[in-house]
C-alpha atoms as a PDB file:
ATOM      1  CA  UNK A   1     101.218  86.322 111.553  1.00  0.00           C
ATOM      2  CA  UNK A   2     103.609  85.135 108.864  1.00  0.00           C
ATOM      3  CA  UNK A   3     102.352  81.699 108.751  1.00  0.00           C
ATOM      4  CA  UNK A   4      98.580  83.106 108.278  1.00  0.00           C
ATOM      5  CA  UNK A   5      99.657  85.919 105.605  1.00  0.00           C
ATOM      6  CA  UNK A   6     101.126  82.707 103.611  1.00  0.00           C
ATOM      7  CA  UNK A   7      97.853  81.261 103.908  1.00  0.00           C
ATOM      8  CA  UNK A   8      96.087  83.659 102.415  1.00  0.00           C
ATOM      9  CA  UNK A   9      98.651  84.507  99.958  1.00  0.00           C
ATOM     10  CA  UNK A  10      99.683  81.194  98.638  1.00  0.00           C
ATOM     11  CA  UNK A  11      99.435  80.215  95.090  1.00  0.00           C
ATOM     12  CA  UNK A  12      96.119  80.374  93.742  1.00  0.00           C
ATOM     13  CA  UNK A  13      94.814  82.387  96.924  1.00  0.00           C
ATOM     14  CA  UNK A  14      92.955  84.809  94.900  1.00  0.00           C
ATOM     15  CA  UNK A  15      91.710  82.168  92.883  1.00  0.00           C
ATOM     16  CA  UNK A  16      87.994  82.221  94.763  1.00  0.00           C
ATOM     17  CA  UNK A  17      87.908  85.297  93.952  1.00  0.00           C
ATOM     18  CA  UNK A  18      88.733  85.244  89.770  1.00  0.00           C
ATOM     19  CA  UNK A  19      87.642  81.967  89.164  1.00  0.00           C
ATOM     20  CA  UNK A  20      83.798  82.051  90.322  1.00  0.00           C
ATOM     21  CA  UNK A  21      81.203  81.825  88.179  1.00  0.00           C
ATOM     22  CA  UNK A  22      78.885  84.515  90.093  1.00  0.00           C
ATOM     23  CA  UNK A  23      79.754  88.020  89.922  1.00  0.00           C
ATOM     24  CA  UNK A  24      77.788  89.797  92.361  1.00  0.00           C
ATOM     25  CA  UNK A  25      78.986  87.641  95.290  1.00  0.00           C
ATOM     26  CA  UNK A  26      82.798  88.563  94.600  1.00  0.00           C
ATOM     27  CA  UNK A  27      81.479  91.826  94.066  1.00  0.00           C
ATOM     28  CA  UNK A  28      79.421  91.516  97.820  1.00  0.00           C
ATOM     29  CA  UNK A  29      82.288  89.960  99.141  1.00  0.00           C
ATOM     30  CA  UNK A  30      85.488  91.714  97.974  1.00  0.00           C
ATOM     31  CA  UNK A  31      84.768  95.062 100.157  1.00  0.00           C
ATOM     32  CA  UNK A  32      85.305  92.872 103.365  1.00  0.00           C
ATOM     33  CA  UNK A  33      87.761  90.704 101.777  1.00  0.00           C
ATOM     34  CA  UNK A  34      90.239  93.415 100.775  1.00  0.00           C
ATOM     35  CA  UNK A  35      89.498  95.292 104.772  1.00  0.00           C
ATOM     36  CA  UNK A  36      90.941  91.591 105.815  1.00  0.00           C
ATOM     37  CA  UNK A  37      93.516  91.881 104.175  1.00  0.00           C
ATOM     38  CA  UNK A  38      94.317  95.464 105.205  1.00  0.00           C
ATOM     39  CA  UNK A  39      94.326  94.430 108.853  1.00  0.00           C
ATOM     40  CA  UNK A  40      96.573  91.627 108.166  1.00  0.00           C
ATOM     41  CA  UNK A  41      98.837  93.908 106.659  1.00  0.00           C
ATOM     42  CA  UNK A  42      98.466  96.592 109.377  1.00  0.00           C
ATOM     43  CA  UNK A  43      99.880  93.454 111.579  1.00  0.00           C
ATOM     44  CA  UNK A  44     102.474  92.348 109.268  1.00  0.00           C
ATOM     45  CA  UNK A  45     103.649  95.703 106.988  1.00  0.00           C
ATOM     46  CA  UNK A  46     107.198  94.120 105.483  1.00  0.00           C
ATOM     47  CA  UNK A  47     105.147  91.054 103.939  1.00  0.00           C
ATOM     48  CA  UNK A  48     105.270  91.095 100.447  1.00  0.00           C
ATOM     49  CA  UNK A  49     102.465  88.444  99.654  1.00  0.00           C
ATOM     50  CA  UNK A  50      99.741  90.682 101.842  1.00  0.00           C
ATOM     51  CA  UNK A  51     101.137  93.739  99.891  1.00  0.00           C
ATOM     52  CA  UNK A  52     100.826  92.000  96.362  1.00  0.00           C
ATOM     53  CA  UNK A  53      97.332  90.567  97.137  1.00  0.00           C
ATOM     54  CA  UNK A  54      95.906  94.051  99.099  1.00  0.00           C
ATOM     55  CA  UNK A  55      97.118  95.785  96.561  1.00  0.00           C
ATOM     56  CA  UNK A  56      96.025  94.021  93.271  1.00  0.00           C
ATOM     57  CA  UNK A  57      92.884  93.260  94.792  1.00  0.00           C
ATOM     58  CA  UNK A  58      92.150  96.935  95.273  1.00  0.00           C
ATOM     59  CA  UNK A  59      92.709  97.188  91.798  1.00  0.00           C
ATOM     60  CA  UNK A  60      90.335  94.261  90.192  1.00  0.00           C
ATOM     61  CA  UNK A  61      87.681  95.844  92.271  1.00  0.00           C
ATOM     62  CA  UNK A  62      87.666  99.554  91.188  1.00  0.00           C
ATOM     63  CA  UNK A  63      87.900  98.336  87.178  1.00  0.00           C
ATOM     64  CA  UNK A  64      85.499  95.749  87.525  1.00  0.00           C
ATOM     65  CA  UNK A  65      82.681  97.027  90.165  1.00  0.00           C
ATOM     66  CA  UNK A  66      83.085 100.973  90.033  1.00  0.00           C
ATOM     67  CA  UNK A  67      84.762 102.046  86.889  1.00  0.00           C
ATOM     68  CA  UNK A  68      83.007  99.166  84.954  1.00  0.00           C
ATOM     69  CA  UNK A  69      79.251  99.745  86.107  1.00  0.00           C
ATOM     70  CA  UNK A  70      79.966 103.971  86.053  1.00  0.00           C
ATOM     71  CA  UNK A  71      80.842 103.638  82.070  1.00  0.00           C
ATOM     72  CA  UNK A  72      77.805 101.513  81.081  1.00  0.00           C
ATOM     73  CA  UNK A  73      75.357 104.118  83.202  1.00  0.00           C
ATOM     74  CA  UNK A  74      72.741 105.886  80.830  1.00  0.00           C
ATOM     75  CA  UNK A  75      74.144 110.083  79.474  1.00  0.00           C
ATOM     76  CA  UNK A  76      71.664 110.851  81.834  1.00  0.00           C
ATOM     77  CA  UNK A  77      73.194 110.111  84.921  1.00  0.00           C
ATOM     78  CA  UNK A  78      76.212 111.534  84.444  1.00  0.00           C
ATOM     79  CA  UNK A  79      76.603 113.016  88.031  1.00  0.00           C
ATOM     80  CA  UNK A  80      76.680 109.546  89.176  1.00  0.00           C
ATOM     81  CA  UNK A  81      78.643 108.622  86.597  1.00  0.00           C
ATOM     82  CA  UNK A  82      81.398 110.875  87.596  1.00  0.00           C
ATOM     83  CA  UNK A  83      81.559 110.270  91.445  1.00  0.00           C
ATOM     84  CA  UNK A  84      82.147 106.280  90.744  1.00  0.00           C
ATOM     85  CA  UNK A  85      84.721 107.581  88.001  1.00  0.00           C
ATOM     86  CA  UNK A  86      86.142 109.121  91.122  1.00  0.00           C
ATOM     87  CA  UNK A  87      86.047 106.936  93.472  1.00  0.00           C
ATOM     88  CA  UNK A  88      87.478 103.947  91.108  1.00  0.00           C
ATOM     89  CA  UNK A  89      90.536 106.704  91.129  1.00  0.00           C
ATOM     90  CA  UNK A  90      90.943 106.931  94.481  1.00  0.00           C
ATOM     91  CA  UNK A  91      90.598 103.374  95.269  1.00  0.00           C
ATOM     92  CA  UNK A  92      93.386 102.568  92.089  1.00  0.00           C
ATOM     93  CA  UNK A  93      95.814 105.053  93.599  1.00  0.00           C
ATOM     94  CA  UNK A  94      95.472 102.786  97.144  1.00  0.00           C
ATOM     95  CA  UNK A  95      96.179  99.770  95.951  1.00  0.00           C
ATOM     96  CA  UNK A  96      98.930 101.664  93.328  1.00  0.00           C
ATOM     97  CA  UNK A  97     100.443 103.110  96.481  1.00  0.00           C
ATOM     98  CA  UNK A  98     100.683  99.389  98.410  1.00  0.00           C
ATOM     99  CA  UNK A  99     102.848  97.611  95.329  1.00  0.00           C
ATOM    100  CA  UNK A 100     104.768 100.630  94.821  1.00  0.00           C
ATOM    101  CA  UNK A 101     105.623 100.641  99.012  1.00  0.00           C
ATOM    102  CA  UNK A 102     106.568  96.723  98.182  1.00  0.00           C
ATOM    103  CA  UNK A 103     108.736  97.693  95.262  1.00  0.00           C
ATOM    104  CA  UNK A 104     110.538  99.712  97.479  1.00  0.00           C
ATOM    105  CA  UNK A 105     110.764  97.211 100.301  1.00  0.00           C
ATOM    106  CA  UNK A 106     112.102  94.831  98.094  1.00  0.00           C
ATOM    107  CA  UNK A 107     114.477  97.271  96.008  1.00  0.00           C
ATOM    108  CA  UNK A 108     115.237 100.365  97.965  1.00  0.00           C
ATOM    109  CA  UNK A 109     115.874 103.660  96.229  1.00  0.00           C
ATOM    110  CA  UNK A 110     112.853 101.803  93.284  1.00  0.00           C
ATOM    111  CA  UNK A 111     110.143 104.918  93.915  1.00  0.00           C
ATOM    112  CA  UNK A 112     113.049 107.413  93.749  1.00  0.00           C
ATOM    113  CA  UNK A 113     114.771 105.663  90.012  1.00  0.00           C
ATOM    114  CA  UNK A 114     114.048 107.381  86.721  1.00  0.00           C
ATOM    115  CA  UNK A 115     113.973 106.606  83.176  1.00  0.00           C
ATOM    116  CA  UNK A 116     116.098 109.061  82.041  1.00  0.00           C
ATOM    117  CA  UNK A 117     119.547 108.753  84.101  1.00  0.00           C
ATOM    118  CA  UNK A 118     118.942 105.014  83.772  1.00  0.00           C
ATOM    119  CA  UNK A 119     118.688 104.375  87.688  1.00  0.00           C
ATOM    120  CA  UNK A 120     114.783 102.740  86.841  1.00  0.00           C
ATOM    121  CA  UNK A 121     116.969 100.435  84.436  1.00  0.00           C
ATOM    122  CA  UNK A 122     119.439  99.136  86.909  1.00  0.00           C
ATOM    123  CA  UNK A 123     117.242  98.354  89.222  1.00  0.00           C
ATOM    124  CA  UNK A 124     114.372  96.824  86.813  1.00  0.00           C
ATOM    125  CA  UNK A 125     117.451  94.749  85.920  1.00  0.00           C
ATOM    126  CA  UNK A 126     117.458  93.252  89.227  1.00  0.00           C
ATOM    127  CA  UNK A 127     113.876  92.321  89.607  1.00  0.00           C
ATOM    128  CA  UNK A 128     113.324  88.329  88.358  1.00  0.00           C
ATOM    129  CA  UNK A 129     110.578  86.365  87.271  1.00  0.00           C
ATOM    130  CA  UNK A 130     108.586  86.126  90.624  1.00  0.00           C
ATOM    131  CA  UNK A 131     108.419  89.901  91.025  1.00  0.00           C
ATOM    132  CA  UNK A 132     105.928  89.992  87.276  1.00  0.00           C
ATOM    133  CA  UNK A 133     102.897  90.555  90.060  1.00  0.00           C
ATOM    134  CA  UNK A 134     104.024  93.990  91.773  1.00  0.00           C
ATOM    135  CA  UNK A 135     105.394  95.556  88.599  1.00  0.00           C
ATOM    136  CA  UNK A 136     102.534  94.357  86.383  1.00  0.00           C
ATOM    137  CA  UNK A 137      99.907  95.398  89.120  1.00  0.00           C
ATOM    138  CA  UNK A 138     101.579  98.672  90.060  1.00  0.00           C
ATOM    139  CA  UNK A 139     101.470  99.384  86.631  1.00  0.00           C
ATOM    140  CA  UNK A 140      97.973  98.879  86.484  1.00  0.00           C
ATOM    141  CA  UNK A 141      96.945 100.737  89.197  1.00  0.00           C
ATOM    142  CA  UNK A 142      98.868 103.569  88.067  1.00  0.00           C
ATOM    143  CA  UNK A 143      97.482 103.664  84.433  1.00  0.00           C
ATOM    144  CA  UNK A 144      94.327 102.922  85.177  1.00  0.00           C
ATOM    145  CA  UNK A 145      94.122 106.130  87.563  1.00  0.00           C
ATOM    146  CA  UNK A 146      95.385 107.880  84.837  1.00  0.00           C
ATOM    147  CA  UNK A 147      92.784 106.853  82.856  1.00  0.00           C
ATOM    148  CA  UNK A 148      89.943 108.285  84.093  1.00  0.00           C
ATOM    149  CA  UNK A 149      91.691 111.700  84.930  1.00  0.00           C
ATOM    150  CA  UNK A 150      94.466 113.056  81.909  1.00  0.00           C
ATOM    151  CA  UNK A 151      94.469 116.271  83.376  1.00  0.00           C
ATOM    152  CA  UNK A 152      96.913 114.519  86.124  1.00  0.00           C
ATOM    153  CA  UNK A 153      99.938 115.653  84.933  1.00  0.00           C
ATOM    154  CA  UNK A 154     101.600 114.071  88.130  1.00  0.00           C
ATOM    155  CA  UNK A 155     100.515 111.100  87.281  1.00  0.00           C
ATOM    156  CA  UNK A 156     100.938 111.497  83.540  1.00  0.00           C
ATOM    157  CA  UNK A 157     104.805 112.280  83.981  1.00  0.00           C
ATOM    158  CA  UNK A 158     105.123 108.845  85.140  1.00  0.00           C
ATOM    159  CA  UNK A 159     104.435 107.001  81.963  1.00  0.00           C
ATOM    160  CA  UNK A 160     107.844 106.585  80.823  1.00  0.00           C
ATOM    161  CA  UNK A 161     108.358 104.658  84.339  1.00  0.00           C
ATOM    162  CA  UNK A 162     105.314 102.570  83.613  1.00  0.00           C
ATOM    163  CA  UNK A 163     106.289 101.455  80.065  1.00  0.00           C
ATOM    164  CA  UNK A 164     109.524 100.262  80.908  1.00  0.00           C
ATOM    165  CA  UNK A 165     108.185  98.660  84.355  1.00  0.00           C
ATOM    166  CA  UNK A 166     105.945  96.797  81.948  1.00  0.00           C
ATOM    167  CA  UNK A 167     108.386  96.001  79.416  1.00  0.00           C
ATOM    168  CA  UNK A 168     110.497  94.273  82.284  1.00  0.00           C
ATOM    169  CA  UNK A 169     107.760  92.369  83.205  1.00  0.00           C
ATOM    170  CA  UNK A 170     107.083  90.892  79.189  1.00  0.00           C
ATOM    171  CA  UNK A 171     110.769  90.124  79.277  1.00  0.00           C
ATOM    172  CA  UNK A 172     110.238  88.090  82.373  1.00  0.00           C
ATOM    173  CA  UNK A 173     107.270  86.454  81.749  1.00  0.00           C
ATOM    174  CA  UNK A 174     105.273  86.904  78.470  1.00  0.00           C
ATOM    175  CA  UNK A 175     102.838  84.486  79.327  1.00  0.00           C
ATOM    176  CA  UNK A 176     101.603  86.071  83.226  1.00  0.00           C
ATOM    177  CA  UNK A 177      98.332  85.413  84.378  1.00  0.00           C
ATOM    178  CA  UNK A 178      96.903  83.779  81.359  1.00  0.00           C
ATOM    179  CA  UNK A 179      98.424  86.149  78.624  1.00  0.00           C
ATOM    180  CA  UNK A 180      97.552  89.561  81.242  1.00  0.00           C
ATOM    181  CA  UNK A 181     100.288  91.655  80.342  1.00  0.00           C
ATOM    182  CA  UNK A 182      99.574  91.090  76.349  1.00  0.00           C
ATOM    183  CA  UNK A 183      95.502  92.156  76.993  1.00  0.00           C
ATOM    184  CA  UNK A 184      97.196  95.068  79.064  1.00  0.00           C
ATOM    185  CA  UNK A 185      98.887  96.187  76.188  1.00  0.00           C
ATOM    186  CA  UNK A 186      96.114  95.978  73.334  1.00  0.00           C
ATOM    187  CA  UNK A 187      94.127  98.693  76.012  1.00  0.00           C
ATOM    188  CA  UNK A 188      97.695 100.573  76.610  1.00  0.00           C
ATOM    189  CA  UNK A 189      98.807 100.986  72.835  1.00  0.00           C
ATOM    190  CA  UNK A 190      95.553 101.940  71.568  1.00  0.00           C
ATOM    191  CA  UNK A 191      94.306 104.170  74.039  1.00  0.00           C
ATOM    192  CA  UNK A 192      97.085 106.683  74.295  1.00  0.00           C
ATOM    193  CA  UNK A 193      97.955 109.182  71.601  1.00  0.00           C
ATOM    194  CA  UNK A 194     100.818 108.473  69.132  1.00  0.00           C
ATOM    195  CA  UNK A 195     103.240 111.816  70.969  1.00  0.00           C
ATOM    196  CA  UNK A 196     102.703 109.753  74.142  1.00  0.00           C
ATOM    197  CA  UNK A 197     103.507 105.993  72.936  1.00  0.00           C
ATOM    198  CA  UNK A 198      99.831 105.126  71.362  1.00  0.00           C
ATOM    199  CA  UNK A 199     100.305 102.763  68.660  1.00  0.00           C
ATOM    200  CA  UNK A 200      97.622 100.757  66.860  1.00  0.00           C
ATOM    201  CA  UNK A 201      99.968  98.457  64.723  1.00  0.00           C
ATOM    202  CA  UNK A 202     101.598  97.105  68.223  1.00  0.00           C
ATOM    203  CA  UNK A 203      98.396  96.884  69.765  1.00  0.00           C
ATOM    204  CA  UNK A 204      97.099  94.675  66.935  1.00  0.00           C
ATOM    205  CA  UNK A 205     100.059  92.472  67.698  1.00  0.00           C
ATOM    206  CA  UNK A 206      99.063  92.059  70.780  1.00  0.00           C
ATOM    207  CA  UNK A 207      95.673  91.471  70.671  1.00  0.00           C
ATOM    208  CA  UNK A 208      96.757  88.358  67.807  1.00  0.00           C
ATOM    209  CA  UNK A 209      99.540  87.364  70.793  1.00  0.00           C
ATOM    210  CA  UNK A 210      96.748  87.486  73.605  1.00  0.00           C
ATOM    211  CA  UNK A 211      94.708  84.834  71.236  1.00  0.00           C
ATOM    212  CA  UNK A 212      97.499  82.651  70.451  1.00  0.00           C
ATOM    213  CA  UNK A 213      97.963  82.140  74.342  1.00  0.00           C
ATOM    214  CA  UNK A 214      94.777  81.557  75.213  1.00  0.00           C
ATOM    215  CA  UNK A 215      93.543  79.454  72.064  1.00  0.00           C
ATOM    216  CA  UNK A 216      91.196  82.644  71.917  1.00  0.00           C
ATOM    217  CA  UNK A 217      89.812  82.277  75.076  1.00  0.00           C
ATOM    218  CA  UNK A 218      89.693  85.739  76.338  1.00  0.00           C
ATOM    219  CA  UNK A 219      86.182  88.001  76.717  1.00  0.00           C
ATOM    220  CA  UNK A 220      88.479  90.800  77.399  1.00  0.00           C
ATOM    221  CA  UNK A 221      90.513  90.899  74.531  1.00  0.00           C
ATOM    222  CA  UNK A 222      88.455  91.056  71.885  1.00  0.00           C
ATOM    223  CA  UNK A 223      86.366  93.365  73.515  1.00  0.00           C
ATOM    224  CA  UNK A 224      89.117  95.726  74.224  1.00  0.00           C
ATOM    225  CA  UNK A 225      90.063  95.412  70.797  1.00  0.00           C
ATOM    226  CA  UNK A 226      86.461  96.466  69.764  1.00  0.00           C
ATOM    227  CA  UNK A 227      86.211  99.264  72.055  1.00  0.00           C
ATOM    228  CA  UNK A 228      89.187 100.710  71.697  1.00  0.00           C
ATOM    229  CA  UNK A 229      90.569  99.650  67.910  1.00  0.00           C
ATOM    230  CA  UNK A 230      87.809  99.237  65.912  1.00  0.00           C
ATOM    231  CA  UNK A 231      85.807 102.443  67.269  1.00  0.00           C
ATOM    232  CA  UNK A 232      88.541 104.012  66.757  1.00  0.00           C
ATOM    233  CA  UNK A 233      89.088 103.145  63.264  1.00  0.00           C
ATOM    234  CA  UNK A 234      84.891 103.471  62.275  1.00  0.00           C
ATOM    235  CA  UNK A 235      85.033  99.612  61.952  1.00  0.00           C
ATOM    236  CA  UNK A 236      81.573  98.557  62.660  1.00  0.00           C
ATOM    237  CA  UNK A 237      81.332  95.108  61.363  1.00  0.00           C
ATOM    238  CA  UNK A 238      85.019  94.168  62.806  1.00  0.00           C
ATOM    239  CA  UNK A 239      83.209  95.887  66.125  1.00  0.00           C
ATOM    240  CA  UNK A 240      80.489  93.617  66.278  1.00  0.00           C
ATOM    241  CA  UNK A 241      82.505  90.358  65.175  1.00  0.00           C
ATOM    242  CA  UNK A 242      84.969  90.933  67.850  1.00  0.00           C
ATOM    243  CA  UNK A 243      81.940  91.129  70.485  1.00  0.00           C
ATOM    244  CA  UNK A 244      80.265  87.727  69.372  1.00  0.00           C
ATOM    245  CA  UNK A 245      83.106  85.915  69.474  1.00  0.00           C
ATOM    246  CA  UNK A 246      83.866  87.362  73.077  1.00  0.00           C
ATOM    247  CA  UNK A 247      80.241  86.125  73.965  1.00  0.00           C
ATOM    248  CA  UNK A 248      81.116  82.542  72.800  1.00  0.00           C
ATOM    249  CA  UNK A 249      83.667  81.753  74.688  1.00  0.00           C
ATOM    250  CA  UNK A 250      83.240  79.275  77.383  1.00  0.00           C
ATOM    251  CA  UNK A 251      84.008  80.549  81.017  1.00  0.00           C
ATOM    252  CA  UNK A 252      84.591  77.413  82.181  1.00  0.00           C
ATOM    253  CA  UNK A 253      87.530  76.228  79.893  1.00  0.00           C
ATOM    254  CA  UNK A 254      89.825  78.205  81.925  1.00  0.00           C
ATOM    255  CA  UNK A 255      88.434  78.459  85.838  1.00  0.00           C
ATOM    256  CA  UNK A 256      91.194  80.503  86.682  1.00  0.00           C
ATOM    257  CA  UNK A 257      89.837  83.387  84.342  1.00  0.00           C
ATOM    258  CA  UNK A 258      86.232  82.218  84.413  1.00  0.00           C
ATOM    259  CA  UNK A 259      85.110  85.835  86.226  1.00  0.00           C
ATOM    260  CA  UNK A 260      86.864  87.502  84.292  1.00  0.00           C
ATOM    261  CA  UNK A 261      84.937  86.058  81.450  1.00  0.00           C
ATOM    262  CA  UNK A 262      81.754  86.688  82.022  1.00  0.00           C
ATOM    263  CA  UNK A 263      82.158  90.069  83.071  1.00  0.00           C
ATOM    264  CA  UNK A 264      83.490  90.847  80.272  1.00  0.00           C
ATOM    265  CA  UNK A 265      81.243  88.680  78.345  1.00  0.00           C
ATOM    266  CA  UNK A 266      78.227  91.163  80.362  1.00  0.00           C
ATOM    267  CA  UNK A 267      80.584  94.541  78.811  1.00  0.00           C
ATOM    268  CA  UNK A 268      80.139  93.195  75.043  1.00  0.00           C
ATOM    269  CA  UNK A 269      76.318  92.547  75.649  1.00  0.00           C
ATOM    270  CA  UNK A 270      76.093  96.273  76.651  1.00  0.00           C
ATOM    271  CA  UNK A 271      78.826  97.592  73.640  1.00  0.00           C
ATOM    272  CA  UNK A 272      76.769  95.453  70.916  1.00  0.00           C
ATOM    273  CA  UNK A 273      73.335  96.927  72.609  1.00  0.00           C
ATOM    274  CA  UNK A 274      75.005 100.800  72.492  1.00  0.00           C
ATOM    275  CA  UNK A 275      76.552 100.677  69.554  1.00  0.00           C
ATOM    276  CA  UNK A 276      75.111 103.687  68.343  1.00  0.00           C
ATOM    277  CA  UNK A 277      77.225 105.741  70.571  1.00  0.00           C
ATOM    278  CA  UNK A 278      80.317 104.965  69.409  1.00  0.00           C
ATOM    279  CA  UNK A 279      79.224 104.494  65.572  1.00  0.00           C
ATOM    280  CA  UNK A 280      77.424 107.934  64.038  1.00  0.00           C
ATOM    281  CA  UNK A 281      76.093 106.177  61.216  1.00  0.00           C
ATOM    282  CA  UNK A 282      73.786 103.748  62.989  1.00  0.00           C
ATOM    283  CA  UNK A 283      70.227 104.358  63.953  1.00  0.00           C
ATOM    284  CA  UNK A 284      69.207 105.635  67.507  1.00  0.00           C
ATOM    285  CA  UNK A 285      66.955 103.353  69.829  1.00  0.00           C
ATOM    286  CA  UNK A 286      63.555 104.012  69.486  1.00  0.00           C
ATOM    287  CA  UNK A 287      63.499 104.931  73.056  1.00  0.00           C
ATOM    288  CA  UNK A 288      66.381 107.461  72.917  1.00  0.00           C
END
């Protein structure tokens, strides 16, 4: 069992998955996928690569084929809007609750540490370069879930554990997964509110940071930085310039991210096309 959980959980195992040029057949094939990867981990519980890869995977599919899809659906189906919104939840708390369950594995007493009498510190102290994955997934997971439902105050309560998860992870490795912790941030900084750590001057940092390591080759930052930055600041034309450049970059100079690109790539066609939701000032579509 442990030499077939390596196998599937070697370096650049999820590769297929991120670096495909078709989305709908990762999103026909992740369902099974991540149920494979479940059963191998029913067989094998302590194994840390299964964990990592169940869990993440869990993850990439509620943001990019439930949560993603539910936001772009028309105001009129907003019933069906808010089941996916729910479901995307539910499946970000399971994969949340897989890397948290290896964090502990890997440094018991980790679910039980807080921020405040420095126990999350001593043990975020021990974690090392190869452990970026859990902490930056679990993080993930957890924020995301939080997302889509700030009413959770059980889930709000742990954002002070999140941020300095996350900041553990930077110090690590600044440069994970093709700049992913940087992109994380741009969403994180500008999407909370300033009494809970939102801060648009350090998200702008790292959106500039996130385009210095990838020679501007990321969809997703620049349209996180439109969605979230310049609606927020009525910025219309730094809106739309953000959303052409993230449909001209090339998928395929990075294969690794190449998925990643074009869905995101798909998310600015539908911001540019719906602007008029986010902007009062523009026109409404003929067909409103």
């Amino acid at each position: 069992m442990n030499m077939v959980a390596d196998m599937f959980t070697g370096e650049g195992s999820t590769d297929v998955f991120t670096g495909d040029s078709d989305p709908r057949l990762v999103g026909d094939a992740l369902p099974f996928a991540i149920k494979l990867y479940e059963t191998l981990l029913s067989q094998n519980p302590g194994h840390e690569g299964l964990m990592l890869t169940t869990g993440s995977l869990f993850i990439m599919y509620a943001n990019v084929y439930v949560q993603g899809p539910a936001e772009m659906l028309s105001v009129h189906d907003w019933e069906e809007r808010e089941m996916a919104l729910n479901r995307s939840k539910q499946l970000y708390l399971r994969g949340y609750k897989i890397l948290y369950d290896a964090l502990e594995l890997k440094f018991p007493g980790f679910s039980r540490a807080s921020v405040d009498d420095g126990s999350l510190q001593s043990v975020l102290n021990r974690c090392r370069k190869e452990d970026v994955g859990l902490l930056y997934w679990a993080v993930a997971g957890g924020l995301s879930a939080y997302s889509i439902d700030l009413l959770d105050f059980e889930l709000s309560s742990q954002l002070p554990e999140w941020r300095a998860m996350l900041q553990r992870a930077y110090e690590l490795d600044p440069g994970f997964n093709n700049a992913a912790i940087d992109e994380f941030y741009i969403t994180l900084y500008a999407s909370l509110p300033e009494t809970m750590g939102g801060d648009m001057e350090r998200a702008q940092y790292h959106f500039n940071k996130t385009l210095e390591r990838t020679n501007g080759n990321s969809a997703g930052a620049y349209v996180s930085y439109a969605q979230l930055v310049c609606v927020h600041a009525e910025d219309y034309d730094t809106f739309k310039d953000c959303l052409e450049k993230a449909l001209a970059v090339n998928p395929d100079d990075n294969p690794s991210t190449r998925l990643v690109n074009i869905v995101n790539q798909q998310k600015a066609r539908w911001l540019l096309d719906n602007a008029w939701m986010f902007f009062y000032f523009l026109p409404f579509p003929d067909d409103y």
